[in-house]
Protein backbone atom coordinates (compact mmCIF):
# COMPACT_ATOMS: atom_id res chain seq x y z
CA UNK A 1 55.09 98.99 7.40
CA UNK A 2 56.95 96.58 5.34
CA UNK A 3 59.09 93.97 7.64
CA UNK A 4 61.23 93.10 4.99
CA UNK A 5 62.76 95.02 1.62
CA UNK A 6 61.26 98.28 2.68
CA UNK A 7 64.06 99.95 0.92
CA UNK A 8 62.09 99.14 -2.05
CA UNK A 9 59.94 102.31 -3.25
CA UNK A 10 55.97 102.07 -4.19
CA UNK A 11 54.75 102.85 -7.71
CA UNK A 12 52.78 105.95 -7.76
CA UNK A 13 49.05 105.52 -9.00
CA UNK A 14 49.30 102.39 -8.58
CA UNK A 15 47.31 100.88 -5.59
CA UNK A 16 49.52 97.64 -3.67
CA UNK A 17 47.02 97.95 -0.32
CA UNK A 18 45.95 93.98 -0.09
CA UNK A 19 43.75 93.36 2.98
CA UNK A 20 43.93 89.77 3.10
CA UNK A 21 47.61 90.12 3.86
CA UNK A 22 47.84 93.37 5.65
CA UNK A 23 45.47 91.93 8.17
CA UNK A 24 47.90 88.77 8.83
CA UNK A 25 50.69 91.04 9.53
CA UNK A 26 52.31 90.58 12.58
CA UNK A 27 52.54 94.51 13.23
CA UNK A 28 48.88 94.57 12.40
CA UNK A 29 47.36 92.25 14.77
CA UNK A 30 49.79 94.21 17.59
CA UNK A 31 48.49 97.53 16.28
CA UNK A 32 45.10 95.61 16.40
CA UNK A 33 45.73 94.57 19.90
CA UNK A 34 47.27 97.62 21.39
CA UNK A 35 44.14 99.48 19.72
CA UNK A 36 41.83 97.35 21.70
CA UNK A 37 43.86 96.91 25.39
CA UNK A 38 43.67 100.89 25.54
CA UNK A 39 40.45 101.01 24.91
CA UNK A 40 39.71 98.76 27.97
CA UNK A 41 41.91 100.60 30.11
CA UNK A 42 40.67 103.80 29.72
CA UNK A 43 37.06 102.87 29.13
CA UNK A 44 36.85 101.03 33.11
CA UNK A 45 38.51 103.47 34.48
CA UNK A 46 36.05 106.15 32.83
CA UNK A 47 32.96 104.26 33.55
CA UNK A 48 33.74 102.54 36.98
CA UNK A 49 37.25 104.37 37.78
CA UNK A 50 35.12 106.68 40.30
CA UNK A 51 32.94 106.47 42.92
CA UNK A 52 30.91 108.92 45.64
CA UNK A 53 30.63 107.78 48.88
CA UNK A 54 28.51 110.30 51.15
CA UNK A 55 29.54 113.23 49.15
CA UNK A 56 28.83 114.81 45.48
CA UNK A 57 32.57 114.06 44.52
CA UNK A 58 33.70 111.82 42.83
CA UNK A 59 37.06 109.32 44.18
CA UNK A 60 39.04 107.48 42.28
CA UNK A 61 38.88 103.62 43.43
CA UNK A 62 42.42 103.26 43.21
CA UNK A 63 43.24 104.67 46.73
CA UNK A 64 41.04 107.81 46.36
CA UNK A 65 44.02 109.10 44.40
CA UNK A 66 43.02 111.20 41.71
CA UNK A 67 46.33 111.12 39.77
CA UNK A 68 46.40 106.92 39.28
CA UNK A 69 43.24 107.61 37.39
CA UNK A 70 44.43 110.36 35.55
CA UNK A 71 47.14 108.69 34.55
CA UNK A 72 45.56 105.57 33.26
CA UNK A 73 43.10 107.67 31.47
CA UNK A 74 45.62 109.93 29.75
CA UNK A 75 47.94 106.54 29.01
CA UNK A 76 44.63 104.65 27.35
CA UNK A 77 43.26 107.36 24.94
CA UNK A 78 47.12 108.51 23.64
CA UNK A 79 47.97 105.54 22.82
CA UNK A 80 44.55 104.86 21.49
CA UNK A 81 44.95 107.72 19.18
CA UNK A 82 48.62 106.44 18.35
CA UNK A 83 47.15 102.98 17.07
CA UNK A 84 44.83 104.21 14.68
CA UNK A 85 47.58 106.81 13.08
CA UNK A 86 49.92 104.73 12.78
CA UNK A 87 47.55 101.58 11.09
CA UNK A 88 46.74 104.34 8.54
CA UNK A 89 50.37 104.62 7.99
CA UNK A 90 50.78 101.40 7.71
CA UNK A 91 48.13 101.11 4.96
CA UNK A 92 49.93 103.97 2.55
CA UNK A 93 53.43 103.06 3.46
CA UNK A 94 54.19 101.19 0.52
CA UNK A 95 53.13 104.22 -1.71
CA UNK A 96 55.95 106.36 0.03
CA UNK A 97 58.79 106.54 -2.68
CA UNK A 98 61.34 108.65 -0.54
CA UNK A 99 63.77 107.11 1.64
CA UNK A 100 64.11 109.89 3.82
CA UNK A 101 60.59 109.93 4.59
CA UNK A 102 60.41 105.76 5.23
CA UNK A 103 63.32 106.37 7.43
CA UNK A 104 61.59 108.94 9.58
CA UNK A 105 58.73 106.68 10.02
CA UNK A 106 60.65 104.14 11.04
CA UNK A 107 62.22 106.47 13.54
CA UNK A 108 58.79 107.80 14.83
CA UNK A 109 57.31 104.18 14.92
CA UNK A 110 60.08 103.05 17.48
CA UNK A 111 60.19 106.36 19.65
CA UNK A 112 56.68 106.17 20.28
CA UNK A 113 56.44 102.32 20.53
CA UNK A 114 59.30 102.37 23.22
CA UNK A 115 57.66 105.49 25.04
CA UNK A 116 54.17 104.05 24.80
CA UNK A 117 55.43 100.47 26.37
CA UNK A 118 57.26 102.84 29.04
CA UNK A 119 54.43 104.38 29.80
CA UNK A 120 52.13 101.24 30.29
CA UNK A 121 54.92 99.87 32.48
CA UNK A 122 54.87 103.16 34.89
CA UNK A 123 50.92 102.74 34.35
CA UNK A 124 50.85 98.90 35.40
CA UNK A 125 53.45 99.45 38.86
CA UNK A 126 51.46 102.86 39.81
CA UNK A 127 47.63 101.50 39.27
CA UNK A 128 49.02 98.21 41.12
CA UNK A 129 50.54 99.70 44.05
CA UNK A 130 47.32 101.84 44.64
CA UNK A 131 45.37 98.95 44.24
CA UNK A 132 47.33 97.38 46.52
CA UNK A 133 46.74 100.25 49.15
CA UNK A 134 43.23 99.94 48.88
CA UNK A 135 41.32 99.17 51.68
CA UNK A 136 37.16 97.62 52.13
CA UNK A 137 36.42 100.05 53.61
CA UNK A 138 37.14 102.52 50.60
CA UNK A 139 35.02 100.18 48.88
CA UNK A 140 31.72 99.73 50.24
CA UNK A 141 30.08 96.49 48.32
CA UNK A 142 33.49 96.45 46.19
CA UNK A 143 32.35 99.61 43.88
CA UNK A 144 34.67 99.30 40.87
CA UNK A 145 36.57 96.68 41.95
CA UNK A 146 36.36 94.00 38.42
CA UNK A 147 37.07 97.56 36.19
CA UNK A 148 40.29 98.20 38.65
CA UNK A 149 41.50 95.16 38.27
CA UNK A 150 40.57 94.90 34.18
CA UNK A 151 42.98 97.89 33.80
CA UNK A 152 45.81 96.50 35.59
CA UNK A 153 45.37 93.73 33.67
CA UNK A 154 45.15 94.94 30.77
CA UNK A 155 48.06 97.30 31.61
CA UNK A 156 50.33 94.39 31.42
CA UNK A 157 49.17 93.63 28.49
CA UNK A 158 50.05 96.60 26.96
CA UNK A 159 53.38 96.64 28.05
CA UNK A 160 54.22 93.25 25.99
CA UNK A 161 52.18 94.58 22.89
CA UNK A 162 54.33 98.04 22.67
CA UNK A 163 57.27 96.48 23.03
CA UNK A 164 56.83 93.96 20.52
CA UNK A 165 56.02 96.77 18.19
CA UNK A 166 59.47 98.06 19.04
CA UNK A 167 61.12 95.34 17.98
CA UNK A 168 59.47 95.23 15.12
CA UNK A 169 60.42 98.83 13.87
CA UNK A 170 63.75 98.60 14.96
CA UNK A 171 64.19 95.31 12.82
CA UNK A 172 62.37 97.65 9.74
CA UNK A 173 64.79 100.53 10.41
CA UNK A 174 67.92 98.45 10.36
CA UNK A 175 66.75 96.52 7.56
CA UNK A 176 66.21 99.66 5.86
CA UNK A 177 69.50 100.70 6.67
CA UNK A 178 71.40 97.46 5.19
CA UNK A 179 69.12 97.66 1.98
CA UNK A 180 70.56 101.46 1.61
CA UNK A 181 74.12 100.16 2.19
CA UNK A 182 73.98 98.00 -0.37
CA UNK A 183 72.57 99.84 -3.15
CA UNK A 184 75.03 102.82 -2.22
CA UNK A 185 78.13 99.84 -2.09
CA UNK A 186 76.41 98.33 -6.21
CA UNK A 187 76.45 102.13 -7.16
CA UNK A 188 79.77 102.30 -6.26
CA UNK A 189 81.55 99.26 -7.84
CA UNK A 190 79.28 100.16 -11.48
CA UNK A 191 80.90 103.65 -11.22
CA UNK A 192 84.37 102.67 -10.93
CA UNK A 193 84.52 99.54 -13.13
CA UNK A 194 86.20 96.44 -12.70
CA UNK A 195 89.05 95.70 -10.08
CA UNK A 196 92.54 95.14 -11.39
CA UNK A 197 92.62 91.60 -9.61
CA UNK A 198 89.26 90.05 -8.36
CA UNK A 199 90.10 86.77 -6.87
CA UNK A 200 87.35 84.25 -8.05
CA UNK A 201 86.86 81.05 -6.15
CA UNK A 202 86.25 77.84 -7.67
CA UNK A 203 85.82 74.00 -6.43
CA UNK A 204 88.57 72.22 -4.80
CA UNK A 205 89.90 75.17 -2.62
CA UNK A 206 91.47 76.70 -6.27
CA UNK A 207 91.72 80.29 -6.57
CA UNK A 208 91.61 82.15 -10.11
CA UNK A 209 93.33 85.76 -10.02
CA UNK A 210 91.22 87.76 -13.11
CA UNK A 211 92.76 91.04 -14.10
CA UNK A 212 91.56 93.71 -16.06
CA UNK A 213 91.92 93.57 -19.62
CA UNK A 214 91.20 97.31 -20.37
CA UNK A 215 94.11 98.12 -16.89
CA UNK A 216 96.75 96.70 -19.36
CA UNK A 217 100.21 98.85 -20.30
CA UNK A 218 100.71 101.13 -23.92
CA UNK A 219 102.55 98.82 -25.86
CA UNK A 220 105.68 101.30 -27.03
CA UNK A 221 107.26 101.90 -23.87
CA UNK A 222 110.84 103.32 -24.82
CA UNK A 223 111.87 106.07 -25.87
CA UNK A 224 112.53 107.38 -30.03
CA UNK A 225 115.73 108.42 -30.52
CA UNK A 226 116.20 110.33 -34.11
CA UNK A 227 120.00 110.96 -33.73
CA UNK A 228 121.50 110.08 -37.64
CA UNK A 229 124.54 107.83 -35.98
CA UNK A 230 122.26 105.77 -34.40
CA UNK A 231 120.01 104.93 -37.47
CA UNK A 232 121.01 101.73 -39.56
CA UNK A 233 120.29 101.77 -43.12
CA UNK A 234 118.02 98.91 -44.41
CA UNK A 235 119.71 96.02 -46.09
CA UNK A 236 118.36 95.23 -49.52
């Protein structure tokens, strides 16, 4: 999405996707980055997250607690998904003409930024207190232990990354908002015309007063009398 002048509408059939600059986008190379740290979460977790020890089932290396890697799991692939729907978005934004419709992006980009970074933070303290809880014995020849600690790493990670994309929408939606105030405010003074007085500054701390010349008074203000005894005859 467009950091800056957003309130500014594409031009329909008319392509403005540049991939040069997209790609050097600061809310690219998060998107970017977010894409890739929950594909590392989820992907460990997946692929070394379990182990069996003396049984068919399969136990979750953080603490044998099924719910830690459930979590991370669910966590990873959402926001996963989230990344690459919202880079698409971010690719045909500039073609949106409504308002409305940029403003409920903007809305949907910061809910799920700030729910996504709240998520990764209740990810990072759960999958690190489990961790913690961990015992050697859980973990005969320390089964899983680089892809436990890779996702609480990378956990972290996320947490920064989401966030940042928070700020970054709520700057776009409140620069959205200031853009729409004023070109509501322009609309306003062109409808009603000039002011009657519009101070004008000038150098030296001098202050010209402008009126309006079409505000100005009728020019016959009195009143026509047409009694006889007040009429005087011309002189010739």
């Amino acid at each position: 999405m467009e950091p800056v002048g957003s309130f500014h509408t594409g031009k329909p059939g008319r392509s403005q996707f540049d991939p040069v600059v997209f790609m050097r986008q600061p809310r690219t190379i998060l998107r970017l980055l977010c894409w890739v740290f929950s594909m590392v979460v989820f992907s460990c977790i997946v692929n070394e997250g379990y182990m069996n020890i003396g049984s068919e089932r399969l136990l979750c290396v953080f603490n044998k607690n099924a719910d830690a890697c459930n979590f991370g799991v669910m966590v990873g692939v959402s926001c996963f998904l989230g990344s690459m729907c919202f880079l698409v978005l971010d690719i045909y934004f500039p073609t949106i003409q409504s308002v409305r419709l940029r403003r409920r992006a903007f809305l949907i980009d910061t809910a799920f930024s700030a729910l996504a970074s709240f998520l990764w933070f209740v990810g990072f303290c759960f999958l690190a207190n489990q961790w913690q809880q961990t015992t050697n014995e859980e973990l005969p020849l320390a089964q899983g232990s680089d892809a436990a600690r890779a996702a609480i790493i990378f956990c972290f990670f996320s947490i920064l990354t989401w966030a940042g994309l928070t700020a970054l929408a709520l700057q776009s939606f409140l620069n959205l908002f200031q853009n729409f105030r004023l070109f509501a405010d322009n609309l306003d003074n062109s409808a009603t015309g000039y002011h009657n007085n519009r101070p004008i500054p000038v150098a030296n701390g001098v202050t010209i007063v402008t009126t309006n010349p079409y505000n100005r008074p009728p020019p016959f203000t009195g009143t026509l009398s047409l009694d006889p005894a007040n009429l005087t005859p011309p002189a010739f």
